[in-house]
PDB file of N, CA and C in Angstrom:
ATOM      1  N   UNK A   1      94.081  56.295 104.187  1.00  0.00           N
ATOM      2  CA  UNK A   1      93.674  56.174 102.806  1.00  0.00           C
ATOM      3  C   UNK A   1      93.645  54.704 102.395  1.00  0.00           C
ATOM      4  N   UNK A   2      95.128  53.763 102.759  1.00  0.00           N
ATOM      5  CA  UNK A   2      94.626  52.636 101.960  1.00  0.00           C
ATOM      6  C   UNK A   2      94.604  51.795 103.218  1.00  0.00           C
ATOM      7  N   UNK A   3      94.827  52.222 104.752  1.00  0.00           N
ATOM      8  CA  UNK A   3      94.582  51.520 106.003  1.00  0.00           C
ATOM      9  C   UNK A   3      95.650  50.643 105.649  1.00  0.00           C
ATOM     10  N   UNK A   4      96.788  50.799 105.655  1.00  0.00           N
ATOM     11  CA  UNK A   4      98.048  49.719 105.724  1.00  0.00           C
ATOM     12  C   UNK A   4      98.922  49.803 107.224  1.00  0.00           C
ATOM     13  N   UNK A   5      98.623  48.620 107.972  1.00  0.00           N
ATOM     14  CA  UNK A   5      99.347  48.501 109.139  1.00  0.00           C
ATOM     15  C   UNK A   5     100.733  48.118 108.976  1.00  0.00           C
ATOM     16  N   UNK A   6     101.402  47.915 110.020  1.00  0.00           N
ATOM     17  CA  UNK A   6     102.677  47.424 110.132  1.00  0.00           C
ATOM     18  C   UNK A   6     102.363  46.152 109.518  1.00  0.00           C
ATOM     19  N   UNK A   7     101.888  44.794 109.703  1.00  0.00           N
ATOM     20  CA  UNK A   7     101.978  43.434 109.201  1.00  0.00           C
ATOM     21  C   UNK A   7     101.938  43.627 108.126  1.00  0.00           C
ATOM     22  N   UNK A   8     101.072  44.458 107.299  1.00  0.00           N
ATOM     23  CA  UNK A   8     101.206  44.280 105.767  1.00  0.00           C
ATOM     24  C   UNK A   8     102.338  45.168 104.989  1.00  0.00           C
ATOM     25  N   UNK A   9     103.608  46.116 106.034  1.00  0.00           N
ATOM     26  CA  UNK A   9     104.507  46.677 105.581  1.00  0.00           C
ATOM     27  C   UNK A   9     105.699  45.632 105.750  1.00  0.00           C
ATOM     28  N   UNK A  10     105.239  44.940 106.728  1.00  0.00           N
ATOM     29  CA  UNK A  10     106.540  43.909 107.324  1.00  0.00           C
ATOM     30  C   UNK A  10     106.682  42.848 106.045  1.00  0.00           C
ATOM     31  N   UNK A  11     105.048  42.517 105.554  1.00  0.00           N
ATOM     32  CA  UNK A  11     105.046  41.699 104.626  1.00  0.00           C
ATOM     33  C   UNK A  11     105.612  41.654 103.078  1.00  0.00           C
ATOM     34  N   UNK A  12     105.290  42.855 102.617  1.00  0.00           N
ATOM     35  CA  UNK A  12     105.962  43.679 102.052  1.00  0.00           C
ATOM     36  C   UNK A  12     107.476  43.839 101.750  1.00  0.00           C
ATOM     37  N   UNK A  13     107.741  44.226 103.062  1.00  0.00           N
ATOM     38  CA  UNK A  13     109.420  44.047 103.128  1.00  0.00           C
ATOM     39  C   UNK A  13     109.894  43.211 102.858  1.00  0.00           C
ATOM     40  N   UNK A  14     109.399  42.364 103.281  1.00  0.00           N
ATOM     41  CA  UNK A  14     109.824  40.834 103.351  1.00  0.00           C
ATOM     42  C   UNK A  14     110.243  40.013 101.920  1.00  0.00           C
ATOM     43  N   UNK A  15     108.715  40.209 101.134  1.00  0.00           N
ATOM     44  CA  UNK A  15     108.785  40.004  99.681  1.00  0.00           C
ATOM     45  C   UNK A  15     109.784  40.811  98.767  1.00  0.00           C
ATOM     46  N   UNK A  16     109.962  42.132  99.178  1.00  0.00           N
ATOM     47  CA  UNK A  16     110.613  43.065  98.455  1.00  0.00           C
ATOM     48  C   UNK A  16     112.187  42.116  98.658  1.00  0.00           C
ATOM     49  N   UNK A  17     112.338  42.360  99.734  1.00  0.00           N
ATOM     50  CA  UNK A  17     113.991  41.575 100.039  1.00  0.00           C
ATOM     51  C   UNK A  17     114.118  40.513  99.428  1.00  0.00           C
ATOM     52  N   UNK A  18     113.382  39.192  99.600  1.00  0.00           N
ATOM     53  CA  UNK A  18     113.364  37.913  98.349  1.00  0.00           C
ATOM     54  C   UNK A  18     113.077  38.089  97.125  1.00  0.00           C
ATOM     55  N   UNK A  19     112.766  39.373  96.384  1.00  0.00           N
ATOM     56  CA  UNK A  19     112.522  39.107  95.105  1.00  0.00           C
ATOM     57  C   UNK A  19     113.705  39.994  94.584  1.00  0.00           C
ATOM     58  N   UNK A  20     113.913  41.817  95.081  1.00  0.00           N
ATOM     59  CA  UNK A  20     115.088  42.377  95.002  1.00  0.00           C
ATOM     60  C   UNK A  20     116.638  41.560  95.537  1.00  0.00           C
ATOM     61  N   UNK A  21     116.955  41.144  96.829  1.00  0.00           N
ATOM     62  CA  UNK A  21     118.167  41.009  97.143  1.00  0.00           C
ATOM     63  C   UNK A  21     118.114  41.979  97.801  1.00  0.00           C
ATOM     64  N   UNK A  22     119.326  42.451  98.922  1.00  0.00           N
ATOM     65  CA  UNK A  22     119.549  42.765  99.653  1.00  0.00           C
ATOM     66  C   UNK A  22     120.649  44.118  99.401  1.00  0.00           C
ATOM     67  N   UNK A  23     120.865  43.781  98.014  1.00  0.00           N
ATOM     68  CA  UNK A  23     122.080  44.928  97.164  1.00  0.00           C
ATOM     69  C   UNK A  23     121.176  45.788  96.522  1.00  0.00           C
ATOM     70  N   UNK A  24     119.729  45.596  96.115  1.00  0.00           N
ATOM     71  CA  UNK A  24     119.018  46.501  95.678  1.00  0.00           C
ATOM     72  C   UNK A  24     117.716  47.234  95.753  1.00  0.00           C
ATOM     73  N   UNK A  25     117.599  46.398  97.512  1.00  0.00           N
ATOM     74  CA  UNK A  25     116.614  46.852  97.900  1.00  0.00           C
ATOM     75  C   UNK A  25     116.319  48.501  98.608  1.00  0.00           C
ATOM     76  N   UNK A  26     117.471  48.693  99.000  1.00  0.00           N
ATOM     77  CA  UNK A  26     117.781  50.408  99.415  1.00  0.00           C
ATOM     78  C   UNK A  26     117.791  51.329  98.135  1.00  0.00           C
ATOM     79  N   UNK A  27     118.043  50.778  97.404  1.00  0.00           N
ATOM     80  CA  UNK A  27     117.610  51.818  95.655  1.00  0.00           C
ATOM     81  C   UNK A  27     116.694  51.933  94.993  1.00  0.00           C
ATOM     82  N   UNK A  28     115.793  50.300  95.335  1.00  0.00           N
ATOM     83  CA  UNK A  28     114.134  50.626  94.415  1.00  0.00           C
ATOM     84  C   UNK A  28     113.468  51.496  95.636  1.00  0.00           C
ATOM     85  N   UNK A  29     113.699  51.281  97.217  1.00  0.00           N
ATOM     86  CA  UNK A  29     113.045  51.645  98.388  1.00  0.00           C
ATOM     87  C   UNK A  29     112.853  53.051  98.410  1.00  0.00           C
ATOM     88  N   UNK A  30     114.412  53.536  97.420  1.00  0.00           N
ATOM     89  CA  UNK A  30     114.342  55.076  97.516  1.00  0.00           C
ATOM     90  C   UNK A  30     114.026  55.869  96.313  1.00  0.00           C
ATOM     91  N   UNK A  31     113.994  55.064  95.223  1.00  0.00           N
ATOM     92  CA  UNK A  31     112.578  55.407  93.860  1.00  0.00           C
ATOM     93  C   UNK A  31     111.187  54.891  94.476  1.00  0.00           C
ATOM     94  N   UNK A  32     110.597  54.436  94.901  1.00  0.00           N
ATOM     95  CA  UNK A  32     109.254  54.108  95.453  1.00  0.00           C
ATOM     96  C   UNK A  32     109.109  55.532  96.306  1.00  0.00           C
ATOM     97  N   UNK A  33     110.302  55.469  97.248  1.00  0.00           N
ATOM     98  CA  UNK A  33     109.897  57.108  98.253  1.00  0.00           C
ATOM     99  C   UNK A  33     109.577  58.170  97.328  1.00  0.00           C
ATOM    100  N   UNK A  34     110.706  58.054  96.377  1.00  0.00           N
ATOM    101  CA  UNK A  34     110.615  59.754  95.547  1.00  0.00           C
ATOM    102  C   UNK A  34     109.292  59.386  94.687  1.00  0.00           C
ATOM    103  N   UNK A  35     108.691  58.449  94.131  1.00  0.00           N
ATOM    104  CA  UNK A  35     107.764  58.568  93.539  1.00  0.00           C
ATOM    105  C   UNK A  35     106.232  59.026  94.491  1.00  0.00           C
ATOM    106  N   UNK A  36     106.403  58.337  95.526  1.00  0.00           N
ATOM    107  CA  UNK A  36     105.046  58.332  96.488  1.00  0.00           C
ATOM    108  C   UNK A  36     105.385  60.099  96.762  1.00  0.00           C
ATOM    109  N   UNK A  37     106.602  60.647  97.037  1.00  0.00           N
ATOM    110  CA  UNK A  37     106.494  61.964  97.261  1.00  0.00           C
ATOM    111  C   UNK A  37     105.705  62.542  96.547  1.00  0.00           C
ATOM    112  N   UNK A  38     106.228  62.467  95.147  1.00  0.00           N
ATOM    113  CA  UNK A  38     106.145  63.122  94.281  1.00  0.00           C
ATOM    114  C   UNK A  38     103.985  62.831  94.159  1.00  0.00           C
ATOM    115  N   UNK A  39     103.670  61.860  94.259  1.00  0.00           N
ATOM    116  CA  UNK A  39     102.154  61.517  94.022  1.00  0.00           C
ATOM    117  C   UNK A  39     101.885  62.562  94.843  1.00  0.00           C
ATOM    118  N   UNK A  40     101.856  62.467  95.964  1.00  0.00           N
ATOM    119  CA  UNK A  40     101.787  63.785  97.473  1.00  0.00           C
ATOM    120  C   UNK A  40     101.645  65.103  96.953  1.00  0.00           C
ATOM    121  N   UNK A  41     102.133  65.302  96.846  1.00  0.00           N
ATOM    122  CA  UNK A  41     102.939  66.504  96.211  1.00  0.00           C
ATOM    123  C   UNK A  41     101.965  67.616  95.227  1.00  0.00           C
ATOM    124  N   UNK A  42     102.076  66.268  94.284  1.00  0.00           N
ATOM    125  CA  UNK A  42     100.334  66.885  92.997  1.00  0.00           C
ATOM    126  C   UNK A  42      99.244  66.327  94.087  1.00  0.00           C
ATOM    127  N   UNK A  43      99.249  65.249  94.276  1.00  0.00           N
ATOM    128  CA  UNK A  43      98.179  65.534  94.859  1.00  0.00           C
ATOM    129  C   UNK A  43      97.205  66.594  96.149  1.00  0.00           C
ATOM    130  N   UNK A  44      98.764  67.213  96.896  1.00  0.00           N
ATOM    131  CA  UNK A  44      98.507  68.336  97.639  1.00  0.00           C
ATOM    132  C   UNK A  44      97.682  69.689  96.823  1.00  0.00           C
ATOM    133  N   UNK A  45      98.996  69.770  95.523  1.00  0.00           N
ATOM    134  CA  UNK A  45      99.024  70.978  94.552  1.00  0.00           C
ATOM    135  C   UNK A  45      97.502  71.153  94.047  1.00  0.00           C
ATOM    136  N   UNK A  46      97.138  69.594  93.156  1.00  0.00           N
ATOM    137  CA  UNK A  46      95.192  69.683  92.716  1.00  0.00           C
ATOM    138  C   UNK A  46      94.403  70.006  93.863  1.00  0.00           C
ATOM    139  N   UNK A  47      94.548  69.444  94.892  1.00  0.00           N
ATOM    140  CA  UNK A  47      93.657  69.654  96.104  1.00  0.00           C
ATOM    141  C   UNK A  47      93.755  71.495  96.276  1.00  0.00           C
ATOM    142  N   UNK A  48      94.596  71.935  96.323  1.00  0.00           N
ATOM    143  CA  UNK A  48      95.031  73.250  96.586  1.00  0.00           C
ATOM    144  C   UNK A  48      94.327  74.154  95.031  1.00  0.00           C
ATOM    145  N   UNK A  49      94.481  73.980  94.463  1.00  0.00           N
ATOM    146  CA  UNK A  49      94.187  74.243  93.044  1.00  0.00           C
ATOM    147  C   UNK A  49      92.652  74.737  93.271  1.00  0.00           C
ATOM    148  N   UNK A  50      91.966  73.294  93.329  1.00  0.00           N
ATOM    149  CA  UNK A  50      90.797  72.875  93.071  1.00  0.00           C
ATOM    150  C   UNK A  50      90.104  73.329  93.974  1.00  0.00           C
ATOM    151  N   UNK A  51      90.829  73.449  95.581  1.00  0.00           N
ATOM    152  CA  UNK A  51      90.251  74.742  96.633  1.00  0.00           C
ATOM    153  C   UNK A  51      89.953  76.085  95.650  1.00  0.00           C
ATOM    154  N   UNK A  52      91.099  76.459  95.894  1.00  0.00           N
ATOM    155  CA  UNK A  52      91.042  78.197  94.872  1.00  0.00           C
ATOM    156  C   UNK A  52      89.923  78.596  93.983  1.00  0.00           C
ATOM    157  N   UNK A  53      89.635  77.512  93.555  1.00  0.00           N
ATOM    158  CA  UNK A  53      89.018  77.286  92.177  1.00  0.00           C
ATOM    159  C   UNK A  53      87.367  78.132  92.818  1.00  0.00           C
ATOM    160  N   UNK A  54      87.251  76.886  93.766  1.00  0.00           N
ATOM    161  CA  UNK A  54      86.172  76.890  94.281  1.00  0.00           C
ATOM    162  C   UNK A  54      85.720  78.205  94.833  1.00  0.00           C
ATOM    163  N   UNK A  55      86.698  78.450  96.043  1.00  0.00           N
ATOM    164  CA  UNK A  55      87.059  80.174  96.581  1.00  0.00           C
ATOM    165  C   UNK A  55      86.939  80.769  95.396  1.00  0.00           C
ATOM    166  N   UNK A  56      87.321  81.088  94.507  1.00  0.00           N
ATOM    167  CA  UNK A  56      87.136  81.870  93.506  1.00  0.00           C
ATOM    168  C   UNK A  56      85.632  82.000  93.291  1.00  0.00           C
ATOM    169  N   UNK A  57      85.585  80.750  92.688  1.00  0.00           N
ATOM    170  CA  UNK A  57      83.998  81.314  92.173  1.00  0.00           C
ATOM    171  C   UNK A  57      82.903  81.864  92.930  1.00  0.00           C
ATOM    172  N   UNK A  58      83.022  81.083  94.525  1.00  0.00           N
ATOM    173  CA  UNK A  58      82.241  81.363  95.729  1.00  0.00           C
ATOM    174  C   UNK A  58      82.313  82.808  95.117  1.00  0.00           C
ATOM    175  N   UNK A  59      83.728  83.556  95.180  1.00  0.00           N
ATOM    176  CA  UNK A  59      83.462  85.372  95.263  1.00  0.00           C
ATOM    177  C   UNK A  59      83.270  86.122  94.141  1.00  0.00           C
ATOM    178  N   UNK A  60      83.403  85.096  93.049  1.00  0.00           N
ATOM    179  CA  UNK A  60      82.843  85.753  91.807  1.00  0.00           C
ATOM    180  C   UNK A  60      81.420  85.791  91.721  1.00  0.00           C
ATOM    181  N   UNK A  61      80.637  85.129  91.800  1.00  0.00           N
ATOM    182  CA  UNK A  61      79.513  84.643  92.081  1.00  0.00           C
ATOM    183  C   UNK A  61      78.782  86.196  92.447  1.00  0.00           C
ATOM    184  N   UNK A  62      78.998  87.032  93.762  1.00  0.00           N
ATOM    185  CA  UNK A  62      78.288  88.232  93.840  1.00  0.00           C
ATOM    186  C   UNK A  62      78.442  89.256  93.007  1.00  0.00           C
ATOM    187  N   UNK A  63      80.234  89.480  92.737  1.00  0.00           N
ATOM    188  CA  UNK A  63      80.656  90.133  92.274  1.00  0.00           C
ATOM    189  C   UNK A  63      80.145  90.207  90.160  1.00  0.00           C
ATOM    190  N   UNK A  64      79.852  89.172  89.825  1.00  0.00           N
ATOM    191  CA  UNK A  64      79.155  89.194  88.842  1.00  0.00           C
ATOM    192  C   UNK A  64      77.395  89.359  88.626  1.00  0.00           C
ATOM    193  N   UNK A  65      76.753  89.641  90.198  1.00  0.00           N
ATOM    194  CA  UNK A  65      75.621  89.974  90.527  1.00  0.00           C
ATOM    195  C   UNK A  65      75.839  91.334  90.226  1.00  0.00           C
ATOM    196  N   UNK A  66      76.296  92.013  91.021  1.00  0.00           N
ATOM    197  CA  UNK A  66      76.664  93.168  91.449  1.00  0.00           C
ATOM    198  C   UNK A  66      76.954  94.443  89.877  1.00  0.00           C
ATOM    199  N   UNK A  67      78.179  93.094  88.843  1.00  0.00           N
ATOM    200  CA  UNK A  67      77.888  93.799  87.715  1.00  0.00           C
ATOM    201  C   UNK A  67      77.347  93.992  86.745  1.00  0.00           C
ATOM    202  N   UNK A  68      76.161  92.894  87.020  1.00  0.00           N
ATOM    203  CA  UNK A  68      74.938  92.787  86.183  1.00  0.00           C
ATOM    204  C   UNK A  68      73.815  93.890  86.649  1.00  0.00           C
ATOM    205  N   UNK A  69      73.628  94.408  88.070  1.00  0.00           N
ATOM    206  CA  UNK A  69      73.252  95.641  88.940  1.00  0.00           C
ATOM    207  C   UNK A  69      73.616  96.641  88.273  1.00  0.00           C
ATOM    208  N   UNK A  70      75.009  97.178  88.059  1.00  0.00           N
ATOM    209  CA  UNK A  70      75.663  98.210  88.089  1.00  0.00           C
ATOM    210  C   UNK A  70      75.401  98.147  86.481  1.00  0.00           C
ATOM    211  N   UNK A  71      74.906  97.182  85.479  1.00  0.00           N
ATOM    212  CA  UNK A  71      75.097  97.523  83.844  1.00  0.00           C
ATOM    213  C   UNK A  71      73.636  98.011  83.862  1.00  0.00           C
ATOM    214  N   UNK A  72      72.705  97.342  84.731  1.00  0.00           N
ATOM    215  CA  UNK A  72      71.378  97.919  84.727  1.00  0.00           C
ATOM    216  C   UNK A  72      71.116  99.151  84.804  1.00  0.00           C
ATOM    217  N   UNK A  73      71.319  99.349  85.905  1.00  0.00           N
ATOM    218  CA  UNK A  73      71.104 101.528  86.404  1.00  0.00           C
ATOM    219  C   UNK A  73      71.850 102.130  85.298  1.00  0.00           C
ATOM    220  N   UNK A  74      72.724 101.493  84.552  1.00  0.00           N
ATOM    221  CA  UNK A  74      74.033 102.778  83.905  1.00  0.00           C
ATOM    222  C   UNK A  74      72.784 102.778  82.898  1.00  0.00           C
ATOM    223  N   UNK A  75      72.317 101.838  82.503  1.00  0.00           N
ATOM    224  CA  UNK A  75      71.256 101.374  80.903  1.00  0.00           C
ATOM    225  C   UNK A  75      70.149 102.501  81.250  1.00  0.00           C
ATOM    226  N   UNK A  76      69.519 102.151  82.894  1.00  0.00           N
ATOM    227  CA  UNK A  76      68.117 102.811  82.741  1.00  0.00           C
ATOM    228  C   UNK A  76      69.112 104.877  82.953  1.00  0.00           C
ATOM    229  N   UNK A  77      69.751 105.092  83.738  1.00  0.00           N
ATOM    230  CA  UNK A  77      70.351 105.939  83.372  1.00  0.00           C
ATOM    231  C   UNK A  77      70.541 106.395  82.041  1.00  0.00           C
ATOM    232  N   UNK A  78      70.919 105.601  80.962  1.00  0.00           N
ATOM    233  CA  UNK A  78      70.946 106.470  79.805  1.00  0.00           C
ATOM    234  C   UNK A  78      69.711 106.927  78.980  1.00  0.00           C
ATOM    235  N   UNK A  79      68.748 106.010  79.347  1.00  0.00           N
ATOM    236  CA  UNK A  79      67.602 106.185  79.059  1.00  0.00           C
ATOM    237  C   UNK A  79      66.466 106.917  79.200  1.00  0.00           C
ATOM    238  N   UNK A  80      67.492 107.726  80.595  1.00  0.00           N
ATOM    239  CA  UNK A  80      66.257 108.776  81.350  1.00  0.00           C
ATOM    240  C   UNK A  80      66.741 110.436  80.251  1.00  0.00           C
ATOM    241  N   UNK A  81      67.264 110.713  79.401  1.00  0.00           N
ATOM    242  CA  UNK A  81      67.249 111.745  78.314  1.00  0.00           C
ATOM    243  C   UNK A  81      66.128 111.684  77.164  1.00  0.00           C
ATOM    244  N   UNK A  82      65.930 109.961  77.003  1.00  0.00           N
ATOM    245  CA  UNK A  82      65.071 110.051  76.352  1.00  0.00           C
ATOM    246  C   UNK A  82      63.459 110.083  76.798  1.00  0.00           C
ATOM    247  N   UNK A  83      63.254 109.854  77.951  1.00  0.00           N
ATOM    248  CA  UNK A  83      62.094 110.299  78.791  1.00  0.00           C
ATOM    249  C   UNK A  83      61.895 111.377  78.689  1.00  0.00           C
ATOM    250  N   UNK A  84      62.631 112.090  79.554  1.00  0.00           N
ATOM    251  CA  UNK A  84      62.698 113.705  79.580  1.00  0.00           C
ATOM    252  C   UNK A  84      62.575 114.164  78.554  1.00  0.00           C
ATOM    253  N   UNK A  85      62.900 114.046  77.681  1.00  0.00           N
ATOM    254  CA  UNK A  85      62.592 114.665  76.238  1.00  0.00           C
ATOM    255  C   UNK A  85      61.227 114.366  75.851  1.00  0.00           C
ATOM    256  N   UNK A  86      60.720 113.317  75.834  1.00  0.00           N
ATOM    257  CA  UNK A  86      59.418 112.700  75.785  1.00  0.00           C
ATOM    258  C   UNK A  86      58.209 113.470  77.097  1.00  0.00           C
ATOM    259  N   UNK A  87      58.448 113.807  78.422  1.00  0.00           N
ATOM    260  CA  UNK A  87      57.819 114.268  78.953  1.00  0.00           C
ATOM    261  C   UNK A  87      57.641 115.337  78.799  1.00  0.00           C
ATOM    262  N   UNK A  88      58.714 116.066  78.351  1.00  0.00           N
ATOM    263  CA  UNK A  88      59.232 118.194  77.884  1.00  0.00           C
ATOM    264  C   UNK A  88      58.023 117.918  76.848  1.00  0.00           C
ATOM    265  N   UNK A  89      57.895 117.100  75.860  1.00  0.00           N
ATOM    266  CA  UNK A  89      57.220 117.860  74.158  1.00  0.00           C
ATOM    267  C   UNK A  89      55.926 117.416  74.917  1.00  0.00           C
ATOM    268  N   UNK A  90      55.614 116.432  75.547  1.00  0.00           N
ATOM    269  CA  UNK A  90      54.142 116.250  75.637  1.00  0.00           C
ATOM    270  C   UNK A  90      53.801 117.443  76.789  1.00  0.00           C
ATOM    271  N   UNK A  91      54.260 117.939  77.405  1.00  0.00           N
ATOM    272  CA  UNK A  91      53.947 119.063  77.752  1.00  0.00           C
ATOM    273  C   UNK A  91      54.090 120.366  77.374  1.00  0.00           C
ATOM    274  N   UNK A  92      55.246 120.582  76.824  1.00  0.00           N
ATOM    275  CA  UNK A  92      55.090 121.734  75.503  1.00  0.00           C
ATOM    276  C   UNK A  92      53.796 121.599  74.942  1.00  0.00           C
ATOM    277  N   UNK A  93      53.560 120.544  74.343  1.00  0.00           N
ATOM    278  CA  UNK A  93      52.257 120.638  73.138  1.00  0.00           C
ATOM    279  C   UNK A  93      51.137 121.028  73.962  1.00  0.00           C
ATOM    280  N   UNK A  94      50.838 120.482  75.125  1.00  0.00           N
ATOM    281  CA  UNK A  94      49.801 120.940  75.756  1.00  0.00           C
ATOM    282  C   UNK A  94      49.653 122.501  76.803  1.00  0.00           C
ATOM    283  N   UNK A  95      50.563 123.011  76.358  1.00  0.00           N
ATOM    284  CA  UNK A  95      50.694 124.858  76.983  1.00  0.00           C
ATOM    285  C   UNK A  95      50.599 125.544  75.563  1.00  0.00           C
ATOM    286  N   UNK A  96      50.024 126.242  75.801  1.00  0.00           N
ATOM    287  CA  UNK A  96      49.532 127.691  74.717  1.00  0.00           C
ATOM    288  C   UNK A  96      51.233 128.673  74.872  1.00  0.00           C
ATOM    289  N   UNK A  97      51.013 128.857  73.793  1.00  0.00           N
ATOM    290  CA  UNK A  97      52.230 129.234  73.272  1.00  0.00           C
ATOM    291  C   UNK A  97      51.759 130.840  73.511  1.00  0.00           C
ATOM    292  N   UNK A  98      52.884 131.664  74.475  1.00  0.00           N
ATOM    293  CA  UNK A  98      52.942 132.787  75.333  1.00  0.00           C
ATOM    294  C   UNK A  98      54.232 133.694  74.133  1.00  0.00           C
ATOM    295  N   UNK A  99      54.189 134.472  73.620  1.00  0.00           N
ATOM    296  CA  UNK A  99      55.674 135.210  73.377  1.00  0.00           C
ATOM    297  C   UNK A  99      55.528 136.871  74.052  1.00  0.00           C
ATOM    298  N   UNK A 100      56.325 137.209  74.436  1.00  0.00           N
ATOM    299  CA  UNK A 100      56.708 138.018  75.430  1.00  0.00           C
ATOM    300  C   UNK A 100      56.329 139.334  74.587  1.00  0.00           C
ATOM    301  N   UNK A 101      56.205 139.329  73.645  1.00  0.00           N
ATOM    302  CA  UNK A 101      55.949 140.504  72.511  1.00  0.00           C
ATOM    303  C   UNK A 101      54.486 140.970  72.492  1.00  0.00           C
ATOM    304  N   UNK A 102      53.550 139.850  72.506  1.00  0.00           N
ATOM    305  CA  UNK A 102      52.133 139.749  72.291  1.00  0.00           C
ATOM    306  C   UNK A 102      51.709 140.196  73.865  1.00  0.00           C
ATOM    307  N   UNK A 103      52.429 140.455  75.128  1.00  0.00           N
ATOM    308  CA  UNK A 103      51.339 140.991  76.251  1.00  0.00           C
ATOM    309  C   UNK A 103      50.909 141.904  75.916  1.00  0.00           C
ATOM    310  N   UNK A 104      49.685 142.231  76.771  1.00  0.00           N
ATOM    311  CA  UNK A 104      48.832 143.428  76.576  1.00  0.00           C
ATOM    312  C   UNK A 104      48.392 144.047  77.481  1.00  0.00           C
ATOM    313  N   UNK A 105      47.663 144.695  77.984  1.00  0.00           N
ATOM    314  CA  UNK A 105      47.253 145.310  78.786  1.00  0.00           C
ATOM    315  C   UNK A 105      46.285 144.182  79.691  1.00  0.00           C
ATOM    316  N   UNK A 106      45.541 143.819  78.626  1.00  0.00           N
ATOM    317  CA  UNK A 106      44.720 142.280  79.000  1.00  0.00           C
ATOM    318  C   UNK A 106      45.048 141.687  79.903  1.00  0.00           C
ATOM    319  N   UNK A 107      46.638 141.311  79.623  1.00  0.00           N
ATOM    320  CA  UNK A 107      47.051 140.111  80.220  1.00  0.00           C
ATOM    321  C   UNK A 107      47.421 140.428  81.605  1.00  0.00           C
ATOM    322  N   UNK A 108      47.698 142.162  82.107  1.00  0.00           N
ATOM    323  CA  UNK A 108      47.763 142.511  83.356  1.00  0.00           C
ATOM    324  C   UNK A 108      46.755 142.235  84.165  1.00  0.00           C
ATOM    325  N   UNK A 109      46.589 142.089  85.728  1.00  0.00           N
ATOM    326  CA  UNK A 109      46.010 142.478  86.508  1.00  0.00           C
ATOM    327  C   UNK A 109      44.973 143.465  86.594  1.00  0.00           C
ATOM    328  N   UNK A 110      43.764 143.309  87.301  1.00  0.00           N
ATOM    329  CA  UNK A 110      43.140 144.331  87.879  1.00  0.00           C
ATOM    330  C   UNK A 110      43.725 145.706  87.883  1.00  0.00           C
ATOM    331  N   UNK A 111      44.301 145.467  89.297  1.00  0.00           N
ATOM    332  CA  UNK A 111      44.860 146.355  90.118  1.00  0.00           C
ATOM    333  C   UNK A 111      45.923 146.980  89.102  1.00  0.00           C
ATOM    334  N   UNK A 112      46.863 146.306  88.366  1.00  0.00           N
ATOM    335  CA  UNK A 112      47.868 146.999  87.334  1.00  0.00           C
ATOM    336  C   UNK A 112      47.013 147.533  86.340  1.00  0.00           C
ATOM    337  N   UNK A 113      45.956 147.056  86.062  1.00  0.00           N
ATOM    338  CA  UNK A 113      45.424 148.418  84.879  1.00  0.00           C
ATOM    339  C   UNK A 113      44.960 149.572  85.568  1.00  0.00           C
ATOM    340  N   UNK A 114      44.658 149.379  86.804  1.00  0.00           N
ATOM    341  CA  UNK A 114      43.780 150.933  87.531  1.00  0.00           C
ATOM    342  C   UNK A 114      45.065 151.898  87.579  1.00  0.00           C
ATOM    343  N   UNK A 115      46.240 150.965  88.051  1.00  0.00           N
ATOM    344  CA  UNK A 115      46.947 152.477  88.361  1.00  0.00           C
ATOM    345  C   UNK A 115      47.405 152.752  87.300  1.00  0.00           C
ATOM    346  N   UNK A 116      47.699 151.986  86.024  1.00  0.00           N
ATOM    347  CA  UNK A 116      48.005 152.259  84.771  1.00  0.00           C
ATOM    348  C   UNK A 116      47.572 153.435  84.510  1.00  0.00           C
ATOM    349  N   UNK A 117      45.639 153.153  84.264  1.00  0.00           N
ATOM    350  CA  UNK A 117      44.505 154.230  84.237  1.00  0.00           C
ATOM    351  C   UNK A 117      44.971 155.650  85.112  1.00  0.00           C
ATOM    352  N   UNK A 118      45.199 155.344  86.393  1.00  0.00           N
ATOM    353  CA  UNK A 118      45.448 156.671  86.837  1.00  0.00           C
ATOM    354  C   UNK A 118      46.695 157.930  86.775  1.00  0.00           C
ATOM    355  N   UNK A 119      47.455 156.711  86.222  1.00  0.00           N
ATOM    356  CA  UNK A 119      48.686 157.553  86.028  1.00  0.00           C
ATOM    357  C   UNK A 119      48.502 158.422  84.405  1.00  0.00           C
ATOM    358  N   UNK A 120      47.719 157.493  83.878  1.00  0.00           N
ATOM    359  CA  UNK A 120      47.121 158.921  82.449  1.00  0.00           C
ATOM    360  C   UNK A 120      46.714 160.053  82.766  1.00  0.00           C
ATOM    361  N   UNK A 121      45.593 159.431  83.825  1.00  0.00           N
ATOM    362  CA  UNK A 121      44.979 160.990  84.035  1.00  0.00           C
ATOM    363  C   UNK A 121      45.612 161.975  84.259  1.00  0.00           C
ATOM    364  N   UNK A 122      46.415 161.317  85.853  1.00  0.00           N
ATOM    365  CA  UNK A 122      47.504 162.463  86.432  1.00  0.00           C
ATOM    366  C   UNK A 122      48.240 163.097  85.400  1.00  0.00           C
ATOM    367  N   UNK A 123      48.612 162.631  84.305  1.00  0.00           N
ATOM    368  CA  UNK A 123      49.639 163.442  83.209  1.00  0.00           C
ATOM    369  C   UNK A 123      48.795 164.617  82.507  1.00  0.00           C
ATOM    370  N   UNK A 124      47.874 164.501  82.106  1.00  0.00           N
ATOM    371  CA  UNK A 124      47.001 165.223  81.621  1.00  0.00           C
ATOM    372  C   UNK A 124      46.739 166.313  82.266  1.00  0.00           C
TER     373      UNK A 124
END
C-alpha cells in the first residue's frame, strides 16, 4: 500500500528515538500499533460491508425481476373475470333466446314426429 521498506522504517526509528527518548518510545510505539490496528480493522469491516452490499444487490436484482413477473400474471389474472364476463354477454346477445316451455313439436326431428304420428294412430 504505501511500499515502505526496511531503510525507511530504520529511518523512522531512528528519528522517533531522537525526538521521543528512549523512556517513551515503547509507549507512543504501542499507541501507533493500537491505532494502525484499529485503521485495519474498519478498514477490513467497510471492505466487508461494502462486499455484502454489493452481493446483496447482485441477488436482489432478479429477485425484484421475478416480483415484478409474479405482480404481472396475479394483475392479468384478475382481469380474466372481467373478460369472461365480457365474452359470456357478447355471446348471450348473439343466441336466440330458447326457454324450455316454448318446444314444440316443430322443434323435434323428422323421425321423432313420425313415430309421434304413429303412436296416435296405434291408440285409436
Amino acid at each position: 500500500m504505501f511500499d515502505v521498506g526496511f531503510a525507511e522504517l530504520f529511518l523512522l526509528s531512528l528519528i522517533g528515538l531522537l525526538v521521543l527518548g528512549p523512556e517513551r518510545l515503547p509507549a507512543v510505539a504501542r499507541t501507533v500499533g493500537g491505532f494502525v490496528r484499529k485503521a485495519r480493522a474498519s478498514w477490513a469491516s467497510l471492505r466487508h460491508t461494502i462486499e455484502m452490499e454489493l452481493a446483496e444487490a447482485d441477488i436482489a436484482e432478479p429477485i425484484k425481476k421475478a416480483n415484478e413477473e409474479f405482480k404481472k400474471i396475479g394483475k392479468d389474472l384478475a382481469d380474466i373475470p372481467e373478460y369472461v364476463a365480457e365474452d359470456l354477454n357478447s355471446i348471450m346477445s348473439e343466441m336466440p333466446e330458447l326457454e324450455p316451455s316454448e318446444s314444440t313439436v316443430e322443434d323435434q326431428p323428422a323421425e321423432d314426429q313420425q313415430d309421434s304420428t304413429n303412436n296416435k294412430n296405434d291408440n285409436v
